[in-house]
Protein backbone atom coordinates (compact mmCIF):
# COMPACT_ATOMS: atom_id res chain seq x y z
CA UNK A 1 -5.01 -30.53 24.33
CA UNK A 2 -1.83 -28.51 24.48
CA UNK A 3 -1.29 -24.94 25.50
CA UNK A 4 -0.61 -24.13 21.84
CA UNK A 5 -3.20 -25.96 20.55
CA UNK A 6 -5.81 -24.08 23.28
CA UNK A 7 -4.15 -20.95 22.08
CA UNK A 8 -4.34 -21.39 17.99
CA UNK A 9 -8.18 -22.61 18.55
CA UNK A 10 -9.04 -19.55 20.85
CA UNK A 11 -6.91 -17.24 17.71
CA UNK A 12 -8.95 -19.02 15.03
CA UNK A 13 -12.77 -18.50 17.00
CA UNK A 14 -11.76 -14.79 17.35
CA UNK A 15 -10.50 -14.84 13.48
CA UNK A 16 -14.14 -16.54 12.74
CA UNK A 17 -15.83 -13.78 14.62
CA UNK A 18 -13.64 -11.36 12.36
CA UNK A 19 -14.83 -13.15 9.06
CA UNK A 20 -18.02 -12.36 10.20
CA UNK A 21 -17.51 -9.02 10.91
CA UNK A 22 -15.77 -8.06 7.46
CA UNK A 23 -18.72 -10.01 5.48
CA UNK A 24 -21.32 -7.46 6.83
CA UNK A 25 -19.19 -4.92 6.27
CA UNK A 26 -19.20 -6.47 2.31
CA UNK A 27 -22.95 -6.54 2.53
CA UNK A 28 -22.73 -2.96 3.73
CA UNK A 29 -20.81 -1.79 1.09
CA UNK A 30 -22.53 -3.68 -1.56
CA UNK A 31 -26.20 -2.33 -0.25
CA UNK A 32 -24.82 1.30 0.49
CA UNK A 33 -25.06 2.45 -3.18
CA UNK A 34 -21.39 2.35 -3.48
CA UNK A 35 -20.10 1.08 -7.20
CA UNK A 36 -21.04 -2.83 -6.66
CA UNK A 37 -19.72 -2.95 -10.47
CA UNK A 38 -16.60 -2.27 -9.72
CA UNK A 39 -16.30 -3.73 -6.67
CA UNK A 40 -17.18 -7.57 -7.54
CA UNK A 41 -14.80 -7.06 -10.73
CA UNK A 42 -11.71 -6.20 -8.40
CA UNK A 43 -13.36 -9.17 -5.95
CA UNK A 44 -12.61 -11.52 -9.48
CA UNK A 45 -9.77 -9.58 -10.01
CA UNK A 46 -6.30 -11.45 -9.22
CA UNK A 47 -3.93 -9.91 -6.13
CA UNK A 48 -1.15 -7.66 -7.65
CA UNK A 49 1.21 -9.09 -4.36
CA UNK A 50 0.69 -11.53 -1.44
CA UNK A 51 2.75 -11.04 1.60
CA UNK A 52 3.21 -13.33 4.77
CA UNK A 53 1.76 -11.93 7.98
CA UNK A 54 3.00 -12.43 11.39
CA UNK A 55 0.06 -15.35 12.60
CA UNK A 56 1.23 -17.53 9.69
CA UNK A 57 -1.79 -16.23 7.58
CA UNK A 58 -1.22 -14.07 3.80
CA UNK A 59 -2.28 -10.67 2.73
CA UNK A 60 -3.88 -11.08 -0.61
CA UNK A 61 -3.40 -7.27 -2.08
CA UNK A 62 -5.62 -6.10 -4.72
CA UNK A 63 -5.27 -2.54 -6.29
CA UNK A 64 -8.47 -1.21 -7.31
CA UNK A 65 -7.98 2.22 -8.56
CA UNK A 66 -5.90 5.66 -8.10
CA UNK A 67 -5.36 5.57 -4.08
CA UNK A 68 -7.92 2.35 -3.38
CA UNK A 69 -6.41 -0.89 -2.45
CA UNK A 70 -8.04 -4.14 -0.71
CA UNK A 71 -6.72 -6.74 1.14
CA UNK A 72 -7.56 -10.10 1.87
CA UNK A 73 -6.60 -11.90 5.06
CA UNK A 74 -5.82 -15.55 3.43
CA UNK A 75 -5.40 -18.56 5.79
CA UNK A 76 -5.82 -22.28 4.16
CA UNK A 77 -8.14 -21.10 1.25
CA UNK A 78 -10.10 -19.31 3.67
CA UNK A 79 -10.69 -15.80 3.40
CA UNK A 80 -10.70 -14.32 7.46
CA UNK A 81 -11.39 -10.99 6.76
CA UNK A 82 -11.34 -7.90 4.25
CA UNK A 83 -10.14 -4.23 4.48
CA UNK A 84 -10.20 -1.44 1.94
CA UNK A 85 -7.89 1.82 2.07
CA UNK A 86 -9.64 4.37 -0.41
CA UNK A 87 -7.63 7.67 -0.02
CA UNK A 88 -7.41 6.89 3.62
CA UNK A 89 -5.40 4.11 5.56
CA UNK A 90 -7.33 1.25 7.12
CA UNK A 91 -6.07 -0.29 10.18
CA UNK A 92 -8.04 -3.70 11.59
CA UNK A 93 -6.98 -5.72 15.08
CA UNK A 94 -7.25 -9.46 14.23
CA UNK A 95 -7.32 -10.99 17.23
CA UNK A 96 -3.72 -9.19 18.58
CA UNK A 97 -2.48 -9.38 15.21
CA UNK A 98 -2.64 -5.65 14.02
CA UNK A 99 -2.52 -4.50 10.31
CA UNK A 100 -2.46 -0.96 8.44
CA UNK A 101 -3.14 -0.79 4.77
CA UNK A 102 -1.71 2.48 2.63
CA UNK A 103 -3.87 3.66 0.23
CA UNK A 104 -0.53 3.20 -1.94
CA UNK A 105 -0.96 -0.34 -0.94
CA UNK A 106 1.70 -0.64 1.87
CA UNK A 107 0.51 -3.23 4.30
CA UNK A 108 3.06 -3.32 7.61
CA UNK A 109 1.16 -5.80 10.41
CA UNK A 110 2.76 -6.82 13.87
CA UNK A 111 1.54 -8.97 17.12
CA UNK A 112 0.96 -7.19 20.08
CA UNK A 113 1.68 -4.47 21.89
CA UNK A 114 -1.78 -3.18 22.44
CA UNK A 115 -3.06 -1.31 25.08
CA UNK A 116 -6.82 -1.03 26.22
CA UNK A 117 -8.39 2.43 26.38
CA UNK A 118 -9.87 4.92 28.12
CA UNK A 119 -6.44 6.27 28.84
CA UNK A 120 -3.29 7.84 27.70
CA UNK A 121 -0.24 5.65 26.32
CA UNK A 122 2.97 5.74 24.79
CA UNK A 123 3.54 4.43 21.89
CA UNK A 124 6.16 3.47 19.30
CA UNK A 125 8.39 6.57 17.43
CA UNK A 126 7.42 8.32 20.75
CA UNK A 127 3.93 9.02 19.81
CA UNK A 128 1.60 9.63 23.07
CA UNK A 129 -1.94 8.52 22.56
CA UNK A 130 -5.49 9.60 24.20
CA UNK A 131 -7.91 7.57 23.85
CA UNK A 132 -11.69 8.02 24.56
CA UNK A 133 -14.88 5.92 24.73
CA UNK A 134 -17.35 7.78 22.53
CA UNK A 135 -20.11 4.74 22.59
CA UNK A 136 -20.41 1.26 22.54
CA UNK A 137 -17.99 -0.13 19.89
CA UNK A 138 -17.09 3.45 19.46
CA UNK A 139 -13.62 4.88 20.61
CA UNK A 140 -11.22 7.68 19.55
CA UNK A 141 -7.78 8.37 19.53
CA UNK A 142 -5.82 11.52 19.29
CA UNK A 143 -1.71 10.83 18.07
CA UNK A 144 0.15 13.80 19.88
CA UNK A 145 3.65 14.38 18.99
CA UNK A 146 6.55 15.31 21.15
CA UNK A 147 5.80 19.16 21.46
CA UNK A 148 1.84 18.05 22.09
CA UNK A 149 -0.03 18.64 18.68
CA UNK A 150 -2.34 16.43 17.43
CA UNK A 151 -0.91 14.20 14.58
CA UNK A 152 -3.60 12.60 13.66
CA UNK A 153 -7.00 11.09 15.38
CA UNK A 154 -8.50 7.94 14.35
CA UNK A 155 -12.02 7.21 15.02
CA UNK A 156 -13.11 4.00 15.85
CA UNK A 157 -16.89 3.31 15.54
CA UNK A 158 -17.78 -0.38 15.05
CA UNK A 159 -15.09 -0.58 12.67
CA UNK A 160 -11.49 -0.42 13.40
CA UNK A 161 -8.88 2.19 12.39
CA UNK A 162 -5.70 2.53 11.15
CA UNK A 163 -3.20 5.50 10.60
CA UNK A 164 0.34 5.83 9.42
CA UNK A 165 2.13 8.75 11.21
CA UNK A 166 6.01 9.19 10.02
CA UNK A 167 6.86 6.09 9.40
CA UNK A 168 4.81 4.93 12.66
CA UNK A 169 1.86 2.35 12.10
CA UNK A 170 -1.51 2.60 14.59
CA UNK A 171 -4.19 0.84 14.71
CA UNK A 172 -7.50 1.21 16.83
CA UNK A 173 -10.19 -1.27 17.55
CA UNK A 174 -13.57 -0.94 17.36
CA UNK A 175 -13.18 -2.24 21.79
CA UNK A 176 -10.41 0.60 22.48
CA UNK A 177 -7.41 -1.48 21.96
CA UNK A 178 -4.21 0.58 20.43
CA UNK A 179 -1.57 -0.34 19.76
CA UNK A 180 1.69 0.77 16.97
CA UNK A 181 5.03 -0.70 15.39
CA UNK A 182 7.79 1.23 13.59
């Protein structure tokens, strides 16, 4: 087996374990008393755009109301994982590959670049970041700007989180990986 062949199997295992992840979020969703109606009719629904992301994988992007998009995470037919933005940006860490949806519907996504909290980093657009371990599967981030303020704070807890900040794109994972692109 080649290097790259090691490498794209050891990707797709950790996109698997990500499939599995967004489906009980799904179930979650579904069984939380939020509006299943609507939700399986978008699910039906067909994308309004699709657009190519960096592992070789599409974004399938659905709108499903004032400020509430989806997307899909499309590779062969197979659907690898599922994020909403509903009047908040949603940020998710694919195995290294890192993706921010808008709740206009903007979806940037990038490889790499992440670093692994506890600990304070710099990031893209000269953002500094702080980054805490709240729990297990539970970290936080505070985006401080140049004169120190925070920016924003994104709060990872079993779920991973994603910001825009000025034209700057985080995302935090649920195991205190950061990481941003311009």
């Amino acid at each position: 087996m080649t290097v790259n062949r090691v490498r794209r199997t050891a990707r797709s295992a950790g996109l698997l374990a990500v499939v599995a992840a967004a489906a009980l979020s799904l179930t979650a969703f579904h069984s939380g008393g939020g509006d299943a109606g609507a939700a399986t009719a978008a699910t039906a629904a067909s994308p309004v755009r699709t657009q190519p992301l960096p592992d070789g994988s599409k974004a399938e992007i659905y709108k499903l109301g004032a400020r509430h998009y989806r997307l899909k995470m499309v590779h062969r037919g197979d659907v690898l994982a599922t994020m909403e933005a509903n009047r908040h940006d949603a940020g998710l860490d694919a195995n290294d590959m890192f993706i921010v949806l808008t709740p206009d519907g903007r979806v940037q996504s990038w490889m790499g670049g992440g670093h692994e909290g506890p600990g304070t980093f710099r990031l893209m657009g000269g953002w500094t970041a702080k980054v805490t371990k709240a729990g297990e599967g539970h970290y936080r981030a505070r985006i401080l700007g140049d004169a120190g303020g925070v920016s924003a704070t994104l709060d990872a807890n079993e779920h991973d989180a994603g910001v825009e900040v000025d034209r700057v794109y985080v995302v935090l994972s649920a195991g205190g990986v950061i990481s941003a692109h311009t």
